[in-house]
Protein backbone atom coordinates (compact mmCIF):
# COMPACT_ATOMS: atom_id res chain seq x y z
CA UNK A 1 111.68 126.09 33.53
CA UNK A 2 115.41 125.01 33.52
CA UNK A 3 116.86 122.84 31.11
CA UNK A 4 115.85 119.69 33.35
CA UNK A 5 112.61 120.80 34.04
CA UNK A 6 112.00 121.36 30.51
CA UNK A 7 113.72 117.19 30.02
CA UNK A 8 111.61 116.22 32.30
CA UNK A 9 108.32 117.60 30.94
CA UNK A 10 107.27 119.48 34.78
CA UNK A 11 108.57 121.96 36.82
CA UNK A 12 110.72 121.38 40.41
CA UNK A 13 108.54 121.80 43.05
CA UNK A 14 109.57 124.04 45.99
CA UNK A 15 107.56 122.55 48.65
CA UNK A 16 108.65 120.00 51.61
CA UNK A 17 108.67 116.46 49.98
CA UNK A 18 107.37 115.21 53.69
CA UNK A 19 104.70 117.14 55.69
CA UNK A 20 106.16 119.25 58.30
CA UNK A 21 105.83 117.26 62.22
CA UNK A 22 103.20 118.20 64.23
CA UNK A 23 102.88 118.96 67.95
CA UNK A 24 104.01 116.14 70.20
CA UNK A 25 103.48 115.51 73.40
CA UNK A 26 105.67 114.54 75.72
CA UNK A 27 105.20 112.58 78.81
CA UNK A 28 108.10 113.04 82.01
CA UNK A 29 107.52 110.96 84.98
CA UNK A 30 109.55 109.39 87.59
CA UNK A 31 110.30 108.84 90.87
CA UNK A 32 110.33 111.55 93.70
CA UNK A 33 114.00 112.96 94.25
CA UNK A 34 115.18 112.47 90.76
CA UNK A 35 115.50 116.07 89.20
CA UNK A 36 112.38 115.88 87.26
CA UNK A 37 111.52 119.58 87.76
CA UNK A 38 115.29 120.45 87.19
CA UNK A 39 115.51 118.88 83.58
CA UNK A 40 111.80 120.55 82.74
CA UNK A 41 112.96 123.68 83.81
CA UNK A 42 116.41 123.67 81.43
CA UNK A 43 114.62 122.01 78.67
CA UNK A 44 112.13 124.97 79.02
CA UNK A 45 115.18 127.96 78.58
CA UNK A 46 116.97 125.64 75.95
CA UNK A 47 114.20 124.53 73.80
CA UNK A 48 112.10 126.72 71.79
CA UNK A 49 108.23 126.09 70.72
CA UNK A 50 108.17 124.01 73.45
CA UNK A 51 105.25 124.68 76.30
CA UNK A 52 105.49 122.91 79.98
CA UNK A 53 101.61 122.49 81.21
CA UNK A 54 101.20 123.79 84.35
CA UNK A 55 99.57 121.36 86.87
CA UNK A 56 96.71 122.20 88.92
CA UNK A 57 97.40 121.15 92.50
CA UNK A 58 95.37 120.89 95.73
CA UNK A 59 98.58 120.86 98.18
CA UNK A 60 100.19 123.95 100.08
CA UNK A 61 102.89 125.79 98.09
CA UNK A 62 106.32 124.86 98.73
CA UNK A 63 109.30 127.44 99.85
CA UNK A 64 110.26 128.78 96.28
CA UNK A 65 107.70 128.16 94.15
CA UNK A 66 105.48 130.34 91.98
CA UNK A 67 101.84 129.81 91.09
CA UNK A 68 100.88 129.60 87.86
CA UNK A 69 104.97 128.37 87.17
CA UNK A 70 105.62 125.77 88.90
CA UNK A 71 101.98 124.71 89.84
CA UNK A 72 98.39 126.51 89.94
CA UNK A 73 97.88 126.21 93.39
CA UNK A 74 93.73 125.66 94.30
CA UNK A 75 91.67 124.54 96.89
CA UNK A 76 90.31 121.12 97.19
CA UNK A 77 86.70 122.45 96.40
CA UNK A 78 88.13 124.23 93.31
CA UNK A 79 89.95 120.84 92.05
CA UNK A 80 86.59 119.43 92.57
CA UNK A 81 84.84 121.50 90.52
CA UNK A 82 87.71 121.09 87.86
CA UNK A 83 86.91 117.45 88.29
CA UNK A 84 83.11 118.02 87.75
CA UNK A 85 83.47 120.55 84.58
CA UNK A 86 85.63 117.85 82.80
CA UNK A 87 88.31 120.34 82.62
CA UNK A 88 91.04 117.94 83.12
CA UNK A 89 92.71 115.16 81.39
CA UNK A 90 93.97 113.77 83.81
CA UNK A 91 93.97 113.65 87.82
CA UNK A 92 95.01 111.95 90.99
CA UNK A 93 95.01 111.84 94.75
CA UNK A 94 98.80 111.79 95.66
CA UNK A 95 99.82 111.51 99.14
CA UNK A 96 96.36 113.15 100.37
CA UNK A 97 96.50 115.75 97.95
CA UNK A 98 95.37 116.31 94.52
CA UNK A 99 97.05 116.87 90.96
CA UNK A 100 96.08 117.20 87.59
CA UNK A 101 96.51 118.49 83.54
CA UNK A 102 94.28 121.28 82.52
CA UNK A 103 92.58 119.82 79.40
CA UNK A 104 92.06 123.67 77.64
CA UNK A 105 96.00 124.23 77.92
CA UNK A 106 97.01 121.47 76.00
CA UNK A 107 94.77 121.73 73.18
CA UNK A 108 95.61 125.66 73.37
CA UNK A 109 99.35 125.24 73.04
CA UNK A 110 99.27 121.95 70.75
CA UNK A 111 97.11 124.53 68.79
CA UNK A 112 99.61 127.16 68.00
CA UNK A 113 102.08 124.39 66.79
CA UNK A 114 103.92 123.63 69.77
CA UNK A 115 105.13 120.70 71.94
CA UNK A 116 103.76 120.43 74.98
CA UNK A 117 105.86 119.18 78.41
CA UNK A 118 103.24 116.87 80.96
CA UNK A 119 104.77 116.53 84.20
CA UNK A 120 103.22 113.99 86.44
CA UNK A 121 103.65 111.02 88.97
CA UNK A 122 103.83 107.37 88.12
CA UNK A 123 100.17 106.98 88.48
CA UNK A 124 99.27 109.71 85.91
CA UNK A 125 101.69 108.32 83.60
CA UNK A 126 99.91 105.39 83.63
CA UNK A 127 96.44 107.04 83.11
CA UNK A 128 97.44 109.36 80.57
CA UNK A 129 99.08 105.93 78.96
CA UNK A 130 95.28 104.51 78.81
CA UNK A 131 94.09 108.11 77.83
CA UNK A 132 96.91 108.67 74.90
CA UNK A 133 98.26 105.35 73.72
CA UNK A 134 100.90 105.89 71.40
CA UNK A 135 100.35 109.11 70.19
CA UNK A 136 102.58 110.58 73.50
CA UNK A 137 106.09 110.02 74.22
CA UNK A 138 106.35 108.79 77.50
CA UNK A 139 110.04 109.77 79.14
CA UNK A 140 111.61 108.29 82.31
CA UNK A 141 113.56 110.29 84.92
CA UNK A 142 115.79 108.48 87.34
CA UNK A 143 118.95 109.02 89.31
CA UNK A 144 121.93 106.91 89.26
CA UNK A 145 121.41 104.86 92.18
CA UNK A 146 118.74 104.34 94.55
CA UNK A 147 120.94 105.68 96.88
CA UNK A 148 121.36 108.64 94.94
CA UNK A 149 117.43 109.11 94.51
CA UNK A 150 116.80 108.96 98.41
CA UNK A 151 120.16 111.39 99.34
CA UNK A 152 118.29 114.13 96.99
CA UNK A 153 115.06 113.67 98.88
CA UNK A 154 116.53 113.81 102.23
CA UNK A 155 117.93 117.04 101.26
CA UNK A 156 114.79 118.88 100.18
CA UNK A 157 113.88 118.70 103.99
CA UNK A 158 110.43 119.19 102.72
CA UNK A 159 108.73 116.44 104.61
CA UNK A 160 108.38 114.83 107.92
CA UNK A 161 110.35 111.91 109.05
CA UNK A 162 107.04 109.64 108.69
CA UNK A 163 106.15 111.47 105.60
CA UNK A 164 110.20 110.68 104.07
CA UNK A 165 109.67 107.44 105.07
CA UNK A 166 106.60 107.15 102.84
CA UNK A 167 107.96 109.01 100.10
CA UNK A 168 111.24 106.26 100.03
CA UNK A 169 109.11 103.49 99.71
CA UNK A 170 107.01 104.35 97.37
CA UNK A 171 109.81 106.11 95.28
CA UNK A 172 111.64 102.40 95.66
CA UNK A 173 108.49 100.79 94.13
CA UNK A 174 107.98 103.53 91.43
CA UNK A 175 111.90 102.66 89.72
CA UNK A 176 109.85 99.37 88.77
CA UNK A 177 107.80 101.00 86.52
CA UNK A 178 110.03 102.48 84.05
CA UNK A 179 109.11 99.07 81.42
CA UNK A 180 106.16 101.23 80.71
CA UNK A 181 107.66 104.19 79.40
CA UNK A 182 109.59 104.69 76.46
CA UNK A 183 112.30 106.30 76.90
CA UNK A 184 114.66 106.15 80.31
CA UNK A 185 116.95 109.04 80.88
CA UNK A 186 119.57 109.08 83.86
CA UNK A 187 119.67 112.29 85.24
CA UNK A 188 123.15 111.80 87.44
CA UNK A 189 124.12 114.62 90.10
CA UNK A 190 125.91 117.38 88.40
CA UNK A 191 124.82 116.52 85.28
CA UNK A 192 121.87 118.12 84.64
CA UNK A 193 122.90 119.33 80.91
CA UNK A 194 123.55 115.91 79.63
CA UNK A 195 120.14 114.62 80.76
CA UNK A 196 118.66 117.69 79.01
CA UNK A 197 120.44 116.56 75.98
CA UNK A 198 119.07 113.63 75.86
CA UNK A 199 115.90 114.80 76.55
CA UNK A 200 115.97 117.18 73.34
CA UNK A 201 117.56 114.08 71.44
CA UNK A 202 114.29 112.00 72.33
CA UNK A 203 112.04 115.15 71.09
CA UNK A 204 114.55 115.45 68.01
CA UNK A 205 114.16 111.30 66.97
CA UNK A 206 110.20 111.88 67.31
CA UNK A 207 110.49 114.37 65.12
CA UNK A 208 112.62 112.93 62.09
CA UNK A 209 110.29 109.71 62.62
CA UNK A 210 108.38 109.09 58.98
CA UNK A 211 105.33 107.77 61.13
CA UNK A 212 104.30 110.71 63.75
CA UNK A 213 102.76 109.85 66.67
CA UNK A 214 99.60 112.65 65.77
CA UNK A 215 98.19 113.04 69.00
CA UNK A 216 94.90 114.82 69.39
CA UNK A 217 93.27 115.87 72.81
């Protein structure tokens, strides 16, 4: 003991006064044509102990993307059986094809001490919002404008004119939801590293809070 210890009748501890945080999850949703993938995929090379769940997907691959990266790309009898084995936490049919979270992934990840990344559409927000509660953080991507949001879709040239169409309106509808999210960031056209930002700022706030969120899957 030190000369204050020895005052004080007990020695200093060296231990953390407060509990280290534990795992969070985190929750990005939005509309189509907003850069949701783009901010994921920086977060992902910025941020460490940070995993981004891989969704399991019933649609064709797109021109560019990797399986078992961007999406694990299955059949719509292998979804099914997903669906049947309870192997999911969440799922939806989204514009005729199928999406959802591997259940074993997040637990595995959340497991070795690290935050986990859920990207999906408005309606799994809202699902995994009746799943989770408050023990996700639930984070809104949207462009500047709605103009903005439906130049960036017209320019992945991914869909049919009918199919565009589709994806416009129900992109326009989607904006409305962002009441039921907690956090809103802005991810404006060129600036992709300031969304990030404030994306890590989010994680970084959950972190310091003195009453964690403690989900458990």
């Amino acid at each position: 003991m030190n000369d204050l210890e020895t005052s004080l009748g007990s020695a200093f501890s060296s231990e953390p006064i407060t509990p280290s945080p534990g795992p969070l999850i985190v929750v990005i949703s939005g509309p189509s044509g907003v850069g949701k993938d783009a901010v994921i995929k920086r977060l992902r090379e910025v941020r460490q102990n940070l995993h981004f769940v891989v969704t399991a997907t019933s649609r064709a691959r797109r021109p560019g993307e990797v399986d078992g990266e961007d999406y694990y790309f299955v059949s719509k009898e292998e979804f099914l059986r997903m669906v049947q084995n309870d192997e999911l936490l969440e799922y939806a049919l989204v514009y005729g094809e199928y999406k959802g979270i591997p259940r074993r992934q997040v637990r595995e990840y959340m497991a070795r001490g690290c935050d986990v990344v859920l990207r999906v559409d408005i309606q799994g927000a809202r699902t995994l919002r009746r799943i989770l509660g408050n023990s996700a953080v639930f984070v809104f991507v949207m462009a500047e404008s709605e103009a903005a949001m439906v130049e960036r879709l017209v320019e992945r040239r991914t869909e049919s004119r009918e199919e565009l169409l589709v994806r416009i309106a129900t992109a326009r509808e989607e904006v409305t939801h962002v009441r039921n999210f907690d956090y809103v960031v802005v991810n404006r056209d060129g600036e992709l590293e300031r969304a990030v930002r404030l994306v890590e700022a989010i994680i970084d706030a959950e972190k310091a809070k003195v009453r964690q969120r403690g989900a458990v899957i």
